[in-house]
C-alpha atoms as a PDB file:
ATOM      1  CA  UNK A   1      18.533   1.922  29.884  1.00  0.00           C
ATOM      2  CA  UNK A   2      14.965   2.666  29.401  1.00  0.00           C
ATOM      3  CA  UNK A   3      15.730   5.734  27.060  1.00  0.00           C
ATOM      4  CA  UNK A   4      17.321   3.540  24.714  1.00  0.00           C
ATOM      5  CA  UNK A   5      15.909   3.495  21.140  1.00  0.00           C
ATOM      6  CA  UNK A   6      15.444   0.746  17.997  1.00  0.00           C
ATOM      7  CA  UNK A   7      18.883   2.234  16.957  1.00  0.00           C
ATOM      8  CA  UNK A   8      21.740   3.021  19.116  1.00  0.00           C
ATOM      9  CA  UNK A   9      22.307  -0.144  21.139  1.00  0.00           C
ATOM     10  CA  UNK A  10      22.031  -3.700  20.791  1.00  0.00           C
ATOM     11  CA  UNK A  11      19.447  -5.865  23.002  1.00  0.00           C
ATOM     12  CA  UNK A  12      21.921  -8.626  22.885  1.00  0.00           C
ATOM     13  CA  UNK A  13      24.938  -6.674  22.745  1.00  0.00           C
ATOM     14  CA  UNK A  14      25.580  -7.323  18.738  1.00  0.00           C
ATOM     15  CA  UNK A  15      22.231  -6.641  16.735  1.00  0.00           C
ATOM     16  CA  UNK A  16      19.813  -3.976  17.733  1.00  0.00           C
ATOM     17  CA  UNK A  17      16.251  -4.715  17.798  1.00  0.00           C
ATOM     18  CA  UNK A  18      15.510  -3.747  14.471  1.00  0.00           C
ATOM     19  CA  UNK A  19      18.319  -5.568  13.047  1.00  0.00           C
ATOM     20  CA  UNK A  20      16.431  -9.099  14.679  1.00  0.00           C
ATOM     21  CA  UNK A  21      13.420  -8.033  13.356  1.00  0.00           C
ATOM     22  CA  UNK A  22      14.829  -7.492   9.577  1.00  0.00           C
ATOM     23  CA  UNK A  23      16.455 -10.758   9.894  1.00  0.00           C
ATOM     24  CA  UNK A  24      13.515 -12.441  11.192  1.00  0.00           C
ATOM     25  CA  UNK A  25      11.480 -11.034   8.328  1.00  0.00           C
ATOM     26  CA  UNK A  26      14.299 -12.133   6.253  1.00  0.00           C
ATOM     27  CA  UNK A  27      13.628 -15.572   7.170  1.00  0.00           C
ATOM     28  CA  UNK A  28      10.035 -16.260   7.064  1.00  0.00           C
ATOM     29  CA  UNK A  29      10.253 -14.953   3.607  1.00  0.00           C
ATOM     30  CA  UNK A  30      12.497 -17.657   3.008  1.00  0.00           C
ATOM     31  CA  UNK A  31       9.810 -20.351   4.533  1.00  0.00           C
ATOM     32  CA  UNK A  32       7.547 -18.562   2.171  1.00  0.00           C
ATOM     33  CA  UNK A  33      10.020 -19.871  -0.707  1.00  0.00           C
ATOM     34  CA  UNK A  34      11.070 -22.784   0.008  1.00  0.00           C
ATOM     35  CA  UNK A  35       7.778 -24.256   1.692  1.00  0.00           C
ATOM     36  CA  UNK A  36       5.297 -23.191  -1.048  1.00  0.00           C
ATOM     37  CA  UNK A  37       3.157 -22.596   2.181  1.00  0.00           C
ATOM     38  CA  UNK A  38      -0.191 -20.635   1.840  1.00  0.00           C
ATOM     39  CA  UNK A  39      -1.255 -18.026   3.915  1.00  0.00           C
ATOM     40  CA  UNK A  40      -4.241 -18.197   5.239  1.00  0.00           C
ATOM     41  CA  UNK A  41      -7.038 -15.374   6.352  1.00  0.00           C
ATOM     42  CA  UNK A  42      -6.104 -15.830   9.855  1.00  0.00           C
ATOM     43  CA  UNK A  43      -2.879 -16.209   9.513  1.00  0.00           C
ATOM     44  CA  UNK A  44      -2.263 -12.524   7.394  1.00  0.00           C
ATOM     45  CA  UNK A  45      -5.001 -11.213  10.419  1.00  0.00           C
ATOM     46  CA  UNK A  46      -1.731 -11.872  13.229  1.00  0.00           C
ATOM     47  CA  UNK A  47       0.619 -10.715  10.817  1.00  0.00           C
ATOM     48  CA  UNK A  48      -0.874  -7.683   9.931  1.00  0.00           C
ATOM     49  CA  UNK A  49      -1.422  -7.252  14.058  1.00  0.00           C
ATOM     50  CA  UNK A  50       1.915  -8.155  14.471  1.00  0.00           C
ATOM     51  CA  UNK A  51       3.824  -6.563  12.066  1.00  0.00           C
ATOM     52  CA  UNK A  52       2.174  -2.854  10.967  1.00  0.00           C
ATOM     53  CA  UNK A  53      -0.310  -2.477  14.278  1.00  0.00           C
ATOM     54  CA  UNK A  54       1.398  -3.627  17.508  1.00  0.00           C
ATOM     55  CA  UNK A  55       5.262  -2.549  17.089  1.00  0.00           C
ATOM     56  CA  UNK A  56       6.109   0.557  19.209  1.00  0.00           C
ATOM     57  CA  UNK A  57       7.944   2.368  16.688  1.00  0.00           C
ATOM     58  CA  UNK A  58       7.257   3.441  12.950  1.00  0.00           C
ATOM     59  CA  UNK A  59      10.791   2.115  12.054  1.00  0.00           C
ATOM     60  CA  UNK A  60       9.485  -1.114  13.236  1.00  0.00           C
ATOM     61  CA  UNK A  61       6.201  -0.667  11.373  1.00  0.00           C
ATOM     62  CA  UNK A  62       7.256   0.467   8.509  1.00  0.00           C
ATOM     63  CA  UNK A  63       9.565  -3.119   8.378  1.00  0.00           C
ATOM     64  CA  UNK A  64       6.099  -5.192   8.359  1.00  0.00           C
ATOM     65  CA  UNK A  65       5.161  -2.281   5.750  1.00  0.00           C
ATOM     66  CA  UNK A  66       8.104  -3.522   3.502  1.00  0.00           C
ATOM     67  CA  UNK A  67       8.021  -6.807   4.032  1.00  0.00           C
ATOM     68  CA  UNK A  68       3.955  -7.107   2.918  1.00  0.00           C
ATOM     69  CA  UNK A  69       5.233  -5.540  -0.594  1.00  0.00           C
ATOM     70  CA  UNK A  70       8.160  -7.930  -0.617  1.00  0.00           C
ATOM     71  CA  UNK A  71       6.439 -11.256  -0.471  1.00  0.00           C
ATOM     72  CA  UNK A  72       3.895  -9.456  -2.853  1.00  0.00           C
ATOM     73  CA  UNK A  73       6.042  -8.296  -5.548  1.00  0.00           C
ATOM     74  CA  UNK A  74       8.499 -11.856  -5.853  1.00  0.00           C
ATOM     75  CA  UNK A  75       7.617 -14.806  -7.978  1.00  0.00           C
ATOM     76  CA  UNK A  76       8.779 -16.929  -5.598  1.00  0.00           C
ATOM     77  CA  UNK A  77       6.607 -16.076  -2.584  1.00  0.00           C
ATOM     78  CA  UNK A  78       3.621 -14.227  -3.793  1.00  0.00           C
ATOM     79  CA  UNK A  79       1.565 -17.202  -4.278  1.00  0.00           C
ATOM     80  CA  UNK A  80       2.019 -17.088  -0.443  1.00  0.00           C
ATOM     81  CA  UNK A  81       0.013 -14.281   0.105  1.00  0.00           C
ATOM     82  CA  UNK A  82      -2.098 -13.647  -3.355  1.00  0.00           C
ATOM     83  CA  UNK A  83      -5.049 -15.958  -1.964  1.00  0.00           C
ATOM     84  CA  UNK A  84      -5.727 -13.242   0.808  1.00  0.00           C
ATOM     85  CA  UNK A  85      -4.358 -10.187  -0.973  1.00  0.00           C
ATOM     86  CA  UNK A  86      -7.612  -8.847  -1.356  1.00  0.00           C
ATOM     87  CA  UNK A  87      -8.859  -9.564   2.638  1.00  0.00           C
ATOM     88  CA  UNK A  88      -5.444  -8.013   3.275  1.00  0.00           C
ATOM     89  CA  UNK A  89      -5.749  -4.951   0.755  1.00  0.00           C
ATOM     90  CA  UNK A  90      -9.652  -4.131   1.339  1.00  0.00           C
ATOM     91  CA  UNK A  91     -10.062  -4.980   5.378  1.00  0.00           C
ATOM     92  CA  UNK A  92      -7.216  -4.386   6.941  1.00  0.00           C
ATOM     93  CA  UNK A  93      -4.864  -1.505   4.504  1.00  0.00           C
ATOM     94  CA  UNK A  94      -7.948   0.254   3.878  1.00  0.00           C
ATOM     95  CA  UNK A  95      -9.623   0.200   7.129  1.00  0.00           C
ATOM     96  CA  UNK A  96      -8.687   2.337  10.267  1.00  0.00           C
ATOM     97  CA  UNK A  97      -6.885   5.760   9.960  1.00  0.00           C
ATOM     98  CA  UNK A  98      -5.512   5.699   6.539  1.00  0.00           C
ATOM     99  CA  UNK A  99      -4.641   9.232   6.769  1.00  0.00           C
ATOM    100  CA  UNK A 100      -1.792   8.327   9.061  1.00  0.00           C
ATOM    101  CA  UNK A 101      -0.024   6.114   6.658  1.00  0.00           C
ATOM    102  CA  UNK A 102       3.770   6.793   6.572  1.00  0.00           C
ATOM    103  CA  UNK A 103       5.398   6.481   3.560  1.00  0.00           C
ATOM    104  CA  UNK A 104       5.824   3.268   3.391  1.00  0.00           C
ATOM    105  CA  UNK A 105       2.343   2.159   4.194  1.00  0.00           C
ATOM    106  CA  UNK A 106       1.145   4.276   1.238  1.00  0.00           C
ATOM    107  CA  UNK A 107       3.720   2.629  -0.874  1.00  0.00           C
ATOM    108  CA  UNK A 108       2.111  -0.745   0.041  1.00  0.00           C
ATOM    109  CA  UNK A 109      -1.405   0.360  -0.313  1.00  0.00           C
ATOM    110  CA  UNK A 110      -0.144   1.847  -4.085  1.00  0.00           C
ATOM    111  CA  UNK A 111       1.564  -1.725  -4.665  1.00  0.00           C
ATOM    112  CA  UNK A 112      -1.829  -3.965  -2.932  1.00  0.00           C
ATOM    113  CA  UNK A 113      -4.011  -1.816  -5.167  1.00  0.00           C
ATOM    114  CA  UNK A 114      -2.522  -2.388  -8.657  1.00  0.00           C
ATOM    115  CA  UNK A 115      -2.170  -6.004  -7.167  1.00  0.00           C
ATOM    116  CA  UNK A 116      -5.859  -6.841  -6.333  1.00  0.00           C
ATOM    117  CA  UNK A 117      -6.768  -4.651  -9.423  1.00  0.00           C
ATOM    118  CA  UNK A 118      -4.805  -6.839 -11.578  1.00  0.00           C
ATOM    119  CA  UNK A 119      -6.170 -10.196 -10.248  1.00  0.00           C
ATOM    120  CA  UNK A 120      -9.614  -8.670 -11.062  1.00  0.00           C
ATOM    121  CA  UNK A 121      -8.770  -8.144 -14.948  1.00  0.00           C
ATOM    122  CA  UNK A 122      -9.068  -4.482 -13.799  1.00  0.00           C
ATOM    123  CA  UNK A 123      -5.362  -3.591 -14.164  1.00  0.00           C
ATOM    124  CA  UNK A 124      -2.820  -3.937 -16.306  1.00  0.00           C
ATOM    125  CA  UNK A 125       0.979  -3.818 -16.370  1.00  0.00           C
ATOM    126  CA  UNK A 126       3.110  -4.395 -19.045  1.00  0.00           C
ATOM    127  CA  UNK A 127       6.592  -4.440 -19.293  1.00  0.00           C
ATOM    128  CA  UNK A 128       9.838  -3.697 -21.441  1.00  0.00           C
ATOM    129  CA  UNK A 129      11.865  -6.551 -23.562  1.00  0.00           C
ATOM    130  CA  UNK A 130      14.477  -6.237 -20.457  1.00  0.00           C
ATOM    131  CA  UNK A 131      11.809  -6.588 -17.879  1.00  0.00           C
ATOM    132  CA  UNK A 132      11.770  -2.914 -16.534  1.00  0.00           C
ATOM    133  CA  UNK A 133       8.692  -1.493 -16.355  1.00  0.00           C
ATOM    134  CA  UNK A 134       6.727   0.527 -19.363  1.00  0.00           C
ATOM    135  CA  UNK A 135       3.558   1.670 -17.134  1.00  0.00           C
ATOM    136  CA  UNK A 136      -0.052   0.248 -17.157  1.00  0.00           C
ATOM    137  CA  UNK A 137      -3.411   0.875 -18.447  1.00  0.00           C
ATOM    138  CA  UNK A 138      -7.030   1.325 -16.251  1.00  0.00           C
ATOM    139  CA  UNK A 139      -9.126  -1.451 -17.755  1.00  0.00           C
ATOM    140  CA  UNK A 140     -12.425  -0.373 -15.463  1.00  0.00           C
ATOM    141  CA  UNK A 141     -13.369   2.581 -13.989  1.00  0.00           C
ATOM    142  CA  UNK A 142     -14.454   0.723 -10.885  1.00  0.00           C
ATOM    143  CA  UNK A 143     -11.069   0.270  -9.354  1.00  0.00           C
ATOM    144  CA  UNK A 144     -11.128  -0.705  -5.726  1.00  0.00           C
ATOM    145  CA  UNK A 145      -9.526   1.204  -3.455  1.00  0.00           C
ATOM    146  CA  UNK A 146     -10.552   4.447  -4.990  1.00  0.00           C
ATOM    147  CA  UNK A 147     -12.232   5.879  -2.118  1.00  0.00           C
ATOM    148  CA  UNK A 148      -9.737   5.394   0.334  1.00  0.00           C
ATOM    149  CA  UNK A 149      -6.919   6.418  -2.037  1.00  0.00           C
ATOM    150  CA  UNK A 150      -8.758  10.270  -2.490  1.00  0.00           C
ATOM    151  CA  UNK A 151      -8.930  10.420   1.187  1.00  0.00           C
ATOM    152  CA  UNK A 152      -5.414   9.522   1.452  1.00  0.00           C
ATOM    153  CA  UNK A 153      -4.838  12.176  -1.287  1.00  0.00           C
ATOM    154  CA  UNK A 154      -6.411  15.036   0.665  1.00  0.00           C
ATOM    155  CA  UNK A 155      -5.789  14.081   4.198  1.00  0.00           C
ATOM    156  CA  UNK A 156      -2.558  12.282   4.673  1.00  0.00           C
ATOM    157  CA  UNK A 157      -0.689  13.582   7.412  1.00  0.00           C
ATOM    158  CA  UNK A 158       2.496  13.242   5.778  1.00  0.00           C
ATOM    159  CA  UNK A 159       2.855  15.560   2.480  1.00  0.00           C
ATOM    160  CA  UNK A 160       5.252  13.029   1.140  1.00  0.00           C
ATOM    161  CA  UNK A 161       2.618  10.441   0.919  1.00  0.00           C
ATOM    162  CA  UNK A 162      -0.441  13.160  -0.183  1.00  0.00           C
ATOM    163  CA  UNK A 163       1.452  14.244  -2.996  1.00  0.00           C
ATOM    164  CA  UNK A 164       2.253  10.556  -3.928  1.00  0.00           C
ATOM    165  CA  UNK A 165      -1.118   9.685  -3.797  1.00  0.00           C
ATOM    166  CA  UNK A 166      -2.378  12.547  -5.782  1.00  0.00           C
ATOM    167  CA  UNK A 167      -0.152  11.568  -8.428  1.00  0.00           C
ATOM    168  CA  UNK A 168      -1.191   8.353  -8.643  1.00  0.00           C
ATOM    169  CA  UNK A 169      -4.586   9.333  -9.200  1.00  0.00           C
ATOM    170  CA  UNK A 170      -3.371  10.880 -12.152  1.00  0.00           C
ATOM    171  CA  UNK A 171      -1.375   8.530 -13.161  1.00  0.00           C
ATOM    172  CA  UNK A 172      -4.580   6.512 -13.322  1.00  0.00           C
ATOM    173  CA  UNK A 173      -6.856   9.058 -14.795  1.00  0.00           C
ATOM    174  CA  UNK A 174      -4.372   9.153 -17.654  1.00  0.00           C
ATOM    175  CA  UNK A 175      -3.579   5.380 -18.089  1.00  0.00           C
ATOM    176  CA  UNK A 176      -6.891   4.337 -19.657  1.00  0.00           C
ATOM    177  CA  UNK A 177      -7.694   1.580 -21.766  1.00  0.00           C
ATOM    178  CA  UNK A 178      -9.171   2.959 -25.333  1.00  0.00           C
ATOM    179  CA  UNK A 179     -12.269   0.884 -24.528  1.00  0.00           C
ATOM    180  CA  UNK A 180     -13.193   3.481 -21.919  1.00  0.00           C
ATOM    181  CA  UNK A 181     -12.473   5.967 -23.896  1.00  0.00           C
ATOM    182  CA  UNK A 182     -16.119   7.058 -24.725  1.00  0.00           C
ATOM    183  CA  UNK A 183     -16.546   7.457 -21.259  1.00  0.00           C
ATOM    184  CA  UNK A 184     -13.731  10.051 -20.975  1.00  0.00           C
ATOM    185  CA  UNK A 185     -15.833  13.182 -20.993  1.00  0.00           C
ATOM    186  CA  UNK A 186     -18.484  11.794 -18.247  1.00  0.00           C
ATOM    187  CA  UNK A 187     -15.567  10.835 -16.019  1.00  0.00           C
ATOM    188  CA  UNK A 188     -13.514  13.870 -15.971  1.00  0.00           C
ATOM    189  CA  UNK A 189     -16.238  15.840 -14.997  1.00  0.00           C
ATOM    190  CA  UNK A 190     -16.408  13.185 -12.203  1.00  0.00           C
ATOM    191  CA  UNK A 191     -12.930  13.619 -11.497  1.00  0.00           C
ATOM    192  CA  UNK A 192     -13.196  17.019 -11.147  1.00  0.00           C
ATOM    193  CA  UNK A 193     -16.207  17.145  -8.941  1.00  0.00           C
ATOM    194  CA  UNK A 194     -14.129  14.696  -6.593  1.00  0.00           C
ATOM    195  CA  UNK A 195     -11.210  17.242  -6.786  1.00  0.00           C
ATOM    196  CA  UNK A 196     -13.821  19.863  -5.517  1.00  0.00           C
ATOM    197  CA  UNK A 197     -15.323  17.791  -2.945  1.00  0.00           C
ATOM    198  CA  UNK A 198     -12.680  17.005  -1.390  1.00  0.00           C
ATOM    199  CA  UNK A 199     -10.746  19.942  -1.489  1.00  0.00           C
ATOM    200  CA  UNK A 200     -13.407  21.646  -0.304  1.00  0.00           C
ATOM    201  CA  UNK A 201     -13.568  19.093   2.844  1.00  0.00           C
ATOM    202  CA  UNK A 202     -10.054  19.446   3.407  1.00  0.00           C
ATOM    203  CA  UNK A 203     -10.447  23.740   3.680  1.00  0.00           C
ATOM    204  CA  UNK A 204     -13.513  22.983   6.048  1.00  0.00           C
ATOM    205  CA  UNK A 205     -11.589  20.586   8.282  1.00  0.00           C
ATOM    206  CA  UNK A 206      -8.567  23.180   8.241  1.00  0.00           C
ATOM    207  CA  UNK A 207     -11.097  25.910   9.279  1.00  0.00           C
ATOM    208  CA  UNK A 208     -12.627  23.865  11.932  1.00  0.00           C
ATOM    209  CA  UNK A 209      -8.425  23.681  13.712  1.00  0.00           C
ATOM    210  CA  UNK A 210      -7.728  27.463  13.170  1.00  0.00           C
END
């Protein structure tokens, strides 16, 4: 019927929608692996369209969510994508209405923005002996994806993903390198005038609803 949702019955009486679409993600990560295809500009433009923008249902965009980070985060299929990780972190994750991210999105725009960082010899992660992870260290103070990650911080809709994002701009205020050190003093003061700022937007745009 028409009233039927992603979950409770099967289009083709044995998977439900969402269950295709995981196991068609499934698979073109797969061609990612064993092709050692790259992804062009164009090509991550339809994804991106097809997978986070166009789907009818956050279930279904938070799948293309997941599966971004996925092909990201494996050795075996991020060369796929690392080419255009920076089109696809800077012009299309940071562009629109950020502030509506679900969880998920914010999770990949955490995961793109160490990525792109990284690439950039701004960012860097080490790791323990056993391969889990020990934390990372700021190696610039110009970091992209700062702006849109305080506006995420102060006007997500979700409070999941503001208090997330707040902490990760800790977490990065606290993380840096000891050649930045010296800089320390200027940049708190910066960070706290941002705090202000934007705080104080946030009570304005609250006062503007009442």
């Amino acid at each position: 019927g028409e009233n039927n949702t992603d979950m409770d019955v099967g289009v083709d009486g044995v998977y439900t929608r969402l269950s295709h679409l995981e196991h068609r993600l499934a698979f073109l990560r797969t061609l990612l692996e064993l092709s050692n295809a790259r992804v062009s500009t164009s090509q991550v433009d339809v994804l991106w369209d097809t997978l986070t923008q166009l789907p009818a249902t956050e279930q279904q965009r938070n799948k293309g969510f997941t599966w971004f980070e996925l092909v990201l985060q494996s050795a075996f299929t991020r060369e796929a994508l690392e080419p255009v990780a920076e089109h696809l972190f800077t012009n299309l994750l940071c562009k629109g209405n950020i502030a509506e991210q679900s969880e998920q999105g914010f999770t990949l725009f955490r995961f793109s923005m160490k990525f792109v960082n990284w690439r950039k010899g701004a960012f860097h992660e080490s790791n323990h002996e056993g391969g889990e992870k020990q934390g990372f260290v700021v190696k610039s103070f110009d970091l992209m994806g700062t702006k849109e990650l305080w506006e995420i911080a102060v006007g997500a809709e979700h409070d999941t993903v503001a208090t997330e994002a707040c902490i990760f701009l800790n977490e990065l205020h606290q993380s840096l390198s000891g050649a930045l050190q010296h800089r320390v003093a200027e940049k708190r003061e910066e960070f706290i005038a941002n705090c202000m700022r934007y705080m104080l937007q946030a009570a304005e745009g609250f006062a503007g609803e009442a």
